[in-house]
C-alpha atoms as a PDB file:
ATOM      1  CA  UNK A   1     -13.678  -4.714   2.947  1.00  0.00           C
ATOM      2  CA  UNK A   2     -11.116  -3.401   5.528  1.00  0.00           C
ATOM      3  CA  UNK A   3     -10.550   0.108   6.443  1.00  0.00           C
ATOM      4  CA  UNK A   4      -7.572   0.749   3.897  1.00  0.00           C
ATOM      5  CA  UNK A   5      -9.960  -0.540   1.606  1.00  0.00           C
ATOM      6  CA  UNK A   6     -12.538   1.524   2.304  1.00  0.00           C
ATOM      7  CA  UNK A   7     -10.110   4.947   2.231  1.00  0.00           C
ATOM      8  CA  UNK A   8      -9.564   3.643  -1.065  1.00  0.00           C
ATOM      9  CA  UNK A   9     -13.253   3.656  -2.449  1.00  0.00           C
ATOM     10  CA  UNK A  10     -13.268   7.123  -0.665  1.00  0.00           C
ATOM     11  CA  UNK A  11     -10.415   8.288  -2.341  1.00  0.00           C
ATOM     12  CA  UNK A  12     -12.493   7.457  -5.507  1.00  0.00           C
ATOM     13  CA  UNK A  13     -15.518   9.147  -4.522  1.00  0.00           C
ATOM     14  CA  UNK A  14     -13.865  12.340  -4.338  1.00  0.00           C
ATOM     15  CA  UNK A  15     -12.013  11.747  -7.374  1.00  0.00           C
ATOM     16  CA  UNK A  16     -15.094  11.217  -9.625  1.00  0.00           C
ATOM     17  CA  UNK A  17     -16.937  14.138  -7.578  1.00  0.00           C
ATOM     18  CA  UNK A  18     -14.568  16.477  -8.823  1.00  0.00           C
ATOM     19  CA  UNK A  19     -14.454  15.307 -12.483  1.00  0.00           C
ATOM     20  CA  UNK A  20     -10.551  13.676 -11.827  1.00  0.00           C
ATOM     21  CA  UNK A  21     -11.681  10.324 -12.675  1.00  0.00           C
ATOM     22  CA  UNK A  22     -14.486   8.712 -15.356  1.00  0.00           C
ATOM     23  CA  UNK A  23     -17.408   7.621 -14.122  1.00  0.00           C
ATOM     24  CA  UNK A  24     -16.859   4.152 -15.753  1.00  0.00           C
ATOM     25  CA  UNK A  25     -13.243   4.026 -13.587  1.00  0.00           C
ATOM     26  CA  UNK A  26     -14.966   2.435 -10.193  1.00  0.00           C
ATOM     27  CA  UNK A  27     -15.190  -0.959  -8.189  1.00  0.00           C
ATOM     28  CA  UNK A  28     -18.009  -3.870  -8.518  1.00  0.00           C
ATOM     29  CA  UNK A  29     -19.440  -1.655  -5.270  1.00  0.00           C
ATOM     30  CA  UNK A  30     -19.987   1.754  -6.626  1.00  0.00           C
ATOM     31  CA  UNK A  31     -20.675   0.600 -10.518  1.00  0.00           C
ATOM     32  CA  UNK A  32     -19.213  -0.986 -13.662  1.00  0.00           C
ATOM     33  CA  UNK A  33     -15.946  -1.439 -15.162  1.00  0.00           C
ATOM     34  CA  UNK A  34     -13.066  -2.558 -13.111  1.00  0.00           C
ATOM     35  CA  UNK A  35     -14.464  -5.129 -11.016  1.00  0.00           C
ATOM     36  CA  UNK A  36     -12.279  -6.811  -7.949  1.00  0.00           C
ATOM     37  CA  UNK A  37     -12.223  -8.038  -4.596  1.00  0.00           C
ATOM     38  CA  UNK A  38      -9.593  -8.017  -2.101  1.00  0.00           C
ATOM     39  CA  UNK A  39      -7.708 -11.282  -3.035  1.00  0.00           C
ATOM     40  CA  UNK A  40      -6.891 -12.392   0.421  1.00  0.00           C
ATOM     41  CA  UNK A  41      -9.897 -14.514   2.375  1.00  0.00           C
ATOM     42  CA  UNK A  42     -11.567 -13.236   5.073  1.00  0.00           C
ATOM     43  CA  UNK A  43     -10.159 -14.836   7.776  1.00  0.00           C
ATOM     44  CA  UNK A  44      -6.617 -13.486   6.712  1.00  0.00           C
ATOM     45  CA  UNK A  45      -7.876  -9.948   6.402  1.00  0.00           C
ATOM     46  CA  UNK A  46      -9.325  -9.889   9.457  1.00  0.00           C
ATOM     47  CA  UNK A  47      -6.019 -11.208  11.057  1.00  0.00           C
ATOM     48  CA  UNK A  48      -4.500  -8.493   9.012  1.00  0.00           C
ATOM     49  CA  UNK A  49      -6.046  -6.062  11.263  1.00  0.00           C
ATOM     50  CA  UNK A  50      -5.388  -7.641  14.286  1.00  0.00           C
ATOM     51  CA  UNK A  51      -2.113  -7.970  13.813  1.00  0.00           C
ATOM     52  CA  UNK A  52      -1.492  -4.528  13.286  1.00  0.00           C
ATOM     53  CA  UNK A  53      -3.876  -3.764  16.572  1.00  0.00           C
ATOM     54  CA  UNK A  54      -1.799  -5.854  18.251  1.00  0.00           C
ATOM     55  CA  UNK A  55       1.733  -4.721  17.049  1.00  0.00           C
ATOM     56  CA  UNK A  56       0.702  -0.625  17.903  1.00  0.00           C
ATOM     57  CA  UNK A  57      -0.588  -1.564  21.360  1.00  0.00           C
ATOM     58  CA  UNK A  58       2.166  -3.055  22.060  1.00  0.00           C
ATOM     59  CA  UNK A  59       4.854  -0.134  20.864  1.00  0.00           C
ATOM     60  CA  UNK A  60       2.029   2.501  22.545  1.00  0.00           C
ATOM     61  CA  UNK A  61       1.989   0.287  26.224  1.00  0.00           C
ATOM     62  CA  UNK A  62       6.282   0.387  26.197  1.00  0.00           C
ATOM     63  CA  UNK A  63       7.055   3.427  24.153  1.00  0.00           C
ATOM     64  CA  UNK A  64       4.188   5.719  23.986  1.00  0.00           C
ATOM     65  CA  UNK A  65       4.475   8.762  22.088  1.00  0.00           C
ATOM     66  CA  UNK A  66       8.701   8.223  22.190  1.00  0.00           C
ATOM     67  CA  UNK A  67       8.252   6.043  18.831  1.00  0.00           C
ATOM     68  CA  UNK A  68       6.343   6.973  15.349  1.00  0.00           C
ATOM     69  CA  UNK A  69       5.889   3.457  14.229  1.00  0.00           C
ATOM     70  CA  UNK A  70       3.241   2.496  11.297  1.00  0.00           C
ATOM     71  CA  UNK A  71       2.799  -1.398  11.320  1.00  0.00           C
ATOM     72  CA  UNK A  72       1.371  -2.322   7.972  1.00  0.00           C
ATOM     73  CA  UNK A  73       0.210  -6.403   7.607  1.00  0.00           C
ATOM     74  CA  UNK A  74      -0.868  -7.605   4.434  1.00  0.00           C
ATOM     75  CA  UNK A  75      -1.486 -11.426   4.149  1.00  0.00           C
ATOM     76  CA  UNK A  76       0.238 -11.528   7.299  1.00  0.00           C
ATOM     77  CA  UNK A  77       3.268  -9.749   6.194  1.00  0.00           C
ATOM     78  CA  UNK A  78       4.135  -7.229   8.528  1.00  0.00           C
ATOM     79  CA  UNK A  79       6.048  -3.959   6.926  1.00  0.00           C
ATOM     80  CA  UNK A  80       7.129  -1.476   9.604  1.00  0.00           C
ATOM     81  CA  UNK A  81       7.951   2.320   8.505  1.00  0.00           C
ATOM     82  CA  UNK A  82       8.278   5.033  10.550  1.00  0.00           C
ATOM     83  CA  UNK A  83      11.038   6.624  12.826  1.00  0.00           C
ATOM     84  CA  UNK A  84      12.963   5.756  16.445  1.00  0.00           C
ATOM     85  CA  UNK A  85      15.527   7.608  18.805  1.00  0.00           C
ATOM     86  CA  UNK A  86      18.176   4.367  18.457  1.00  0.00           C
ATOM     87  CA  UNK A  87      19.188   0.939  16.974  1.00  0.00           C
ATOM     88  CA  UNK A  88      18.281  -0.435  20.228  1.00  0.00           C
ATOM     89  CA  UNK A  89      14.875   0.360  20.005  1.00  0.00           C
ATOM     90  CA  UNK A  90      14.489  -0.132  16.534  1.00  0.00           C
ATOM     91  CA  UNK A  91      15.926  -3.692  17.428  1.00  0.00           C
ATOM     92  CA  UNK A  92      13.182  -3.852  20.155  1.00  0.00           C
ATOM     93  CA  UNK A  93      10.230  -2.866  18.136  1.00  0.00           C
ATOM     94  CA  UNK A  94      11.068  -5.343  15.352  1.00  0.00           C
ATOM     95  CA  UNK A  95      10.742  -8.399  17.891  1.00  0.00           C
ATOM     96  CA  UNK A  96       7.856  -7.373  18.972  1.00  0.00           C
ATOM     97  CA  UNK A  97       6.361  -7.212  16.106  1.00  0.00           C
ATOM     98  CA  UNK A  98       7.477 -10.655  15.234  1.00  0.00           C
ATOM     99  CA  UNK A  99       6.262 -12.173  18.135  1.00  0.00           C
ATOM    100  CA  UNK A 100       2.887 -11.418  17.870  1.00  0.00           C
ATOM    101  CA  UNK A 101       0.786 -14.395  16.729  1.00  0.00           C
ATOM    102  CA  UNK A 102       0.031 -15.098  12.944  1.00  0.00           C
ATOM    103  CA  UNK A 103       2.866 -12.581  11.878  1.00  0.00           C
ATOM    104  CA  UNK A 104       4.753 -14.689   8.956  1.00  0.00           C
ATOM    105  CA  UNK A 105       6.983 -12.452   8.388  1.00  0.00           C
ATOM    106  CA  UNK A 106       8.163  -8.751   9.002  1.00  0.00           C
ATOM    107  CA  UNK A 107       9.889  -6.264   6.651  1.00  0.00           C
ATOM    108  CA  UNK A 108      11.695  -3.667   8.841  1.00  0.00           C
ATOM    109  CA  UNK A 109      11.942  -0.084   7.173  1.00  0.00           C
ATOM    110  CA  UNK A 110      12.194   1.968  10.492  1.00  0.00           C
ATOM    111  CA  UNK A 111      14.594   4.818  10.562  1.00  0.00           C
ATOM    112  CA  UNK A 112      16.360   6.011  13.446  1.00  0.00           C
ATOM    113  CA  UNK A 113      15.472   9.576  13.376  1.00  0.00           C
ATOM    114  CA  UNK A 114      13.659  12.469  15.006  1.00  0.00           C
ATOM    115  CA  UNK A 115      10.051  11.923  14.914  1.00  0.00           C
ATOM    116  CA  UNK A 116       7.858  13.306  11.864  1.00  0.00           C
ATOM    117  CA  UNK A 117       6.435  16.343  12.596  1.00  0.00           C
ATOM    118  CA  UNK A 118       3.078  17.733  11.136  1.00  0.00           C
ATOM    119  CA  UNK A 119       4.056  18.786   8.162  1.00  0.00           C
ATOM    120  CA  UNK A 120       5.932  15.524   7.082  1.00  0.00           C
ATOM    121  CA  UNK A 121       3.014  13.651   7.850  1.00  0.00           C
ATOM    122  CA  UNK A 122       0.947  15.957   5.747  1.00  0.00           C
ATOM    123  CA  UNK A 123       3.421  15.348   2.686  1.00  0.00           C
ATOM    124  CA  UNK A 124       3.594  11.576   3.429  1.00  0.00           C
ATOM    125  CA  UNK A 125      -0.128  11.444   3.085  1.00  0.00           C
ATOM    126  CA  UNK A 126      -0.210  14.100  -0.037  1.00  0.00           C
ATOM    127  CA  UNK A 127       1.917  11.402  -1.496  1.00  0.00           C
ATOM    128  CA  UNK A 128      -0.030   8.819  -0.578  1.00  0.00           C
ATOM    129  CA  UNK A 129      -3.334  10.066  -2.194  1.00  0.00           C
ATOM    130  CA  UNK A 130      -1.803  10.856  -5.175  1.00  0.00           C
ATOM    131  CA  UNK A 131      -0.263   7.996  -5.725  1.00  0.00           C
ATOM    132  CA  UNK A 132      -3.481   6.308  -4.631  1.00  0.00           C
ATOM    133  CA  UNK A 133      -5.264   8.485  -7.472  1.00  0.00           C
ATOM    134  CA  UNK A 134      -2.660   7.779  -9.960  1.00  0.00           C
ATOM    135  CA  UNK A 135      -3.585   3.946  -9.767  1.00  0.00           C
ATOM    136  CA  UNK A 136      -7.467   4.804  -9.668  1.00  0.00           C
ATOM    137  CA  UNK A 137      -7.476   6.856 -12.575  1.00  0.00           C
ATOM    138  CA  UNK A 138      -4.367   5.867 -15.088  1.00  0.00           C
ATOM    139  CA  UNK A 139      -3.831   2.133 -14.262  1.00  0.00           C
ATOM    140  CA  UNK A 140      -4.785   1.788 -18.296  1.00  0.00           C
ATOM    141  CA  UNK A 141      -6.319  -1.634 -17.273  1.00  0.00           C
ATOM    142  CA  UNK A 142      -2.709  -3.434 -15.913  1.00  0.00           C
ATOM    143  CA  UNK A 143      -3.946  -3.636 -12.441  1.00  0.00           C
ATOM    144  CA  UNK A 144      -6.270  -3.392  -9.959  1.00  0.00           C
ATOM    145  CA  UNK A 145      -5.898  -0.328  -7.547  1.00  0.00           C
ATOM    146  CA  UNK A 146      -8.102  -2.095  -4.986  1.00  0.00           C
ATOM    147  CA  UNK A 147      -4.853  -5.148  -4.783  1.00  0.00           C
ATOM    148  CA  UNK A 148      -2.218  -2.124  -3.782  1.00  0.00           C
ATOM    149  CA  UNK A 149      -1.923  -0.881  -0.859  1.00  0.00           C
ATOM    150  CA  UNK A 150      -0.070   2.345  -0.990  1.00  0.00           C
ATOM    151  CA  UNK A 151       2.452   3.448   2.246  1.00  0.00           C
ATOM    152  CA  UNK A 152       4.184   6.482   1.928  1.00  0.00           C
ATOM    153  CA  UNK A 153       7.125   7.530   4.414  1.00  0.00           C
ATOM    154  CA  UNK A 154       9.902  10.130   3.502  1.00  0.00           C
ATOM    155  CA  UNK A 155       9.720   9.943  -0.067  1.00  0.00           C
ATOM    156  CA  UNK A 156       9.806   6.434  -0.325  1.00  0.00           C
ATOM    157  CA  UNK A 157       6.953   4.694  -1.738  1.00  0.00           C
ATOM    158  CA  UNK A 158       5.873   0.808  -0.466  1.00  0.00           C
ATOM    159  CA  UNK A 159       3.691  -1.460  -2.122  1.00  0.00           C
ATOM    160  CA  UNK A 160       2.168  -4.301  -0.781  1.00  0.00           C
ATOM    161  CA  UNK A 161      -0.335  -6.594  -1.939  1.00  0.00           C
ATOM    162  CA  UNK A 162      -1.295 -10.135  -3.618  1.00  0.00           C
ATOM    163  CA  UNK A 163      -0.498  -9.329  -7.109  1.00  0.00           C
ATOM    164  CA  UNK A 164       1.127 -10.861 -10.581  1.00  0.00           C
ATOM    165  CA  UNK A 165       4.392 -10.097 -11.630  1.00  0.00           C
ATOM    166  CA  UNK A 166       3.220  -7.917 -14.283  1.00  0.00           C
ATOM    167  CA  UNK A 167       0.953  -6.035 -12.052  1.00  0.00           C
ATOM    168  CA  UNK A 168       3.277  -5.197  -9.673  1.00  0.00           C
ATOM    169  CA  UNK A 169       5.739  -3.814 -12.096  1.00  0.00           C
ATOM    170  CA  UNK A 170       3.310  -1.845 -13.672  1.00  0.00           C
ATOM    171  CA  UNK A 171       2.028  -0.330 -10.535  1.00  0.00           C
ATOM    172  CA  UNK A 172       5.710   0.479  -9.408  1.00  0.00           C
ATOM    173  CA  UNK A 173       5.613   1.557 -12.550  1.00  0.00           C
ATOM    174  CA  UNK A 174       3.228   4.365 -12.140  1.00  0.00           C
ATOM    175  CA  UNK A 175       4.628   5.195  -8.436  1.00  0.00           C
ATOM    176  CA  UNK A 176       8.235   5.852  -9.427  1.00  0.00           C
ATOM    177  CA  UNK A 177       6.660   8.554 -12.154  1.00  0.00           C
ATOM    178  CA  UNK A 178       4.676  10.007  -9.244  1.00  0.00           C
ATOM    179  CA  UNK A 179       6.145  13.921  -8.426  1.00  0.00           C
ATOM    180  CA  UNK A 180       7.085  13.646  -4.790  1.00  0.00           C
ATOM    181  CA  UNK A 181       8.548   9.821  -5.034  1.00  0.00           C
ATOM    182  CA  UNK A 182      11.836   9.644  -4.148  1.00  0.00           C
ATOM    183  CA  UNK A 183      12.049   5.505  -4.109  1.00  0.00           C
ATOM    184  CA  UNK A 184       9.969   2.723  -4.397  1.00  0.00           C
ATOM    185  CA  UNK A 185      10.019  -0.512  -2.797  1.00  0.00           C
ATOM    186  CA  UNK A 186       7.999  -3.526  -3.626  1.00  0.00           C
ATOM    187  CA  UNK A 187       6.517  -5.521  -0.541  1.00  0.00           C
ATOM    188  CA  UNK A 188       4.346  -7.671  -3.111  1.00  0.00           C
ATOM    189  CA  UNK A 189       3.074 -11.570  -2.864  1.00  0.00           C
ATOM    190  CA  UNK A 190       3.342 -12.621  -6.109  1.00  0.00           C
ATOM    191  CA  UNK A 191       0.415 -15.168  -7.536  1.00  0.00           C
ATOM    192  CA  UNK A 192       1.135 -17.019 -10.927  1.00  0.00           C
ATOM    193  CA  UNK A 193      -2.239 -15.896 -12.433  1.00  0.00           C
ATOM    194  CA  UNK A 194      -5.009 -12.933 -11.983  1.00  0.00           C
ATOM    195  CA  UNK A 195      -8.109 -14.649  -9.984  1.00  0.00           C
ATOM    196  CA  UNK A 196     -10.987 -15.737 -13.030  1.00  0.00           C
ATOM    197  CA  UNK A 197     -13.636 -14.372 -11.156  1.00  0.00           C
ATOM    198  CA  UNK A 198     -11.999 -10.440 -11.772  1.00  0.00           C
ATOM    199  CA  UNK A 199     -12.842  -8.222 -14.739  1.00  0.00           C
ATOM    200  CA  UNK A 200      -8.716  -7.066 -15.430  1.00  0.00           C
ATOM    201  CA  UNK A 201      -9.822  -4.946 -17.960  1.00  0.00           C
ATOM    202  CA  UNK A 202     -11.189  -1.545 -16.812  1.00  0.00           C
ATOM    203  CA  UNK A 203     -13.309   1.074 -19.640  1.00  0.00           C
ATOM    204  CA  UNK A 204     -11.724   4.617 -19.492  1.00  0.00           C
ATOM    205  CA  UNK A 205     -12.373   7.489 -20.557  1.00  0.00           C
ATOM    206  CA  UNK A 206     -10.090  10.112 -21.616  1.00  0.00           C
ATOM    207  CA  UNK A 207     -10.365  13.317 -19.026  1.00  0.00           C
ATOM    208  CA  UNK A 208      -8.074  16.166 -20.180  1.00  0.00           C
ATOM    209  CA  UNK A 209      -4.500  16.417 -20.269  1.00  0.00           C
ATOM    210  CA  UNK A 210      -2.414  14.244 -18.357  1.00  0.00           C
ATOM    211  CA  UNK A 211      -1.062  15.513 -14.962  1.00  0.00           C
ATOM    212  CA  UNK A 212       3.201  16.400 -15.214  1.00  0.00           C
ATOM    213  CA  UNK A 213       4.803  13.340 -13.939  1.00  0.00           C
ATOM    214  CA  UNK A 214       8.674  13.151 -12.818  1.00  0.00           C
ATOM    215  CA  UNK A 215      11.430  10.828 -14.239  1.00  0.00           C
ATOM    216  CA  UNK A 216      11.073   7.473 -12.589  1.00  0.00           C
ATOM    217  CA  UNK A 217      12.339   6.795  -9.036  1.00  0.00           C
ATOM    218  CA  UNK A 218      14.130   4.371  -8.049  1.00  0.00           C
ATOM    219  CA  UNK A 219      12.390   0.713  -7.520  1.00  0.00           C
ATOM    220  CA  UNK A 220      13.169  -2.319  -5.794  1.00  0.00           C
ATOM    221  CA  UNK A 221      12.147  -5.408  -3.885  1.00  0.00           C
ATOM    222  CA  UNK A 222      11.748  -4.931  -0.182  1.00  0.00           C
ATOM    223  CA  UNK A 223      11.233  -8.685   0.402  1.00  0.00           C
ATOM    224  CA  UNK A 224      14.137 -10.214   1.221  1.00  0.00           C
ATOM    225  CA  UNK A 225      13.282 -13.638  -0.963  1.00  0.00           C
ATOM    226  CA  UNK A 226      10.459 -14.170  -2.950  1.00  0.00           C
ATOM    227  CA  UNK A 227       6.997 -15.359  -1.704  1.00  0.00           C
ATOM    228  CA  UNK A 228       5.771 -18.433  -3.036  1.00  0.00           C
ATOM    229  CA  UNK A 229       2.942 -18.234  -5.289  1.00  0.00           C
ATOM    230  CA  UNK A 230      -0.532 -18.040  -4.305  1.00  0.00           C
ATOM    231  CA  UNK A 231      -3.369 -20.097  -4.936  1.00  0.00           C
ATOM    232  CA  UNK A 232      -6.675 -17.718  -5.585  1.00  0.00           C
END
């Protein structure tokens, strides 16, 4: 399980801790119900976090603190947020990000703007873990919170993962309803079929009202084409 994994099972911990989520609401490695597994092999997960190693040295050695970039890989998809001075280094940053080895492809979302300052990245991640808690706790059984991984920058809202159609819509779904979300963008793989060794169907319980959610934002597809299916 990588580390953005790991935040994620976190994330749950506190959720059930403070009564925000059912206890039957967790992953094959904390109890029963929704049971998963990150749906990319090992070998691509680990070059997942190599690649984004490599791609933040590499804007740190040049750039230092001059650039907030976030590189984000997921099946060796590389999805860059975050903010530059110029074009010109946006331009820059982008190639090297694509010429770091195993890097298939790269979705650039940099802006050229003054970097974030501490509050914006406290609202980016405020977004982030309730958007992250959203999918934990009211998926209804659509999808898998551990196959969505959840980047928040400015409003805007990317997904990434190895998911089906209908997963991905309903998890963009539950983003664009999110208070906060301005936009969402879809950075998914898309596989023909959920894996037969998952349990899709999660057992919840019903825990109060529902939080207020906002009119839905905004959603498209980042990729520029689609990805071809995915044997699991």
């Amino acid at each position: 399980m990588n580390e953005k994994r790991w935040g994620m099972v976190g994330l749950l911990g506190m959720l059930v801790l403070s009564g925000c989520v059912p206890l039957a609401v967790t992953t094959g490695a904390v109890g029963t119900g929704l049971v998963a597994q990150d749906r990319r092999t090992t070998g691509t997960q680990l070059d997942d976090r190599g690649i984004e190693s490599r791609i933040s040295d590499a804007i740190d050695r040049k750039y230092g603190t001059d650039v907030n970039v976030d590189p984000n890989s997921y099946d060796r998809i590389v999805l860059l947020t975050g903010q530059v001075p110029d074009e010109a280094t946006r331009t820059d940053v982008e190639g090297m990000a694509r010429r770091v080895p195993n890097v298939r492809q790269v979705i650039d979302k940099i802006r050229v703007a003054p970097a974030n300052s501490f509050s914006d990245k406290a609202e980016n991640s405020y977004l982030k873990a309730k958007v992250d808690g959203r999918f934990i706790a009211e998926n209804g059984g659509k999808f898998s919170p551990l196959q969505v991984l959840v980047i928040a920058d400015h409003g805007v809202v990317y997904l990434m993962g190895m998911v089906t159609q209908a997963e991905g819509d309903a998890a963009a779904q539950l983003a664009s309803t999110t208070t906060g979300t301005r936009q969402v963008e879809k950075v998914f793989e898309y596989i023909g079929a959920v894996p037969s060794n998952e349990v899709a169907q999660p057992v919840q319980a019903e825990v109060g009202p529902p939080p207020p959610v906002q009119a839905p934002a905004p959603v498209e597809e980042a990729l520029p084409a689609a990805a071809q299916p995915v044997t699991p």
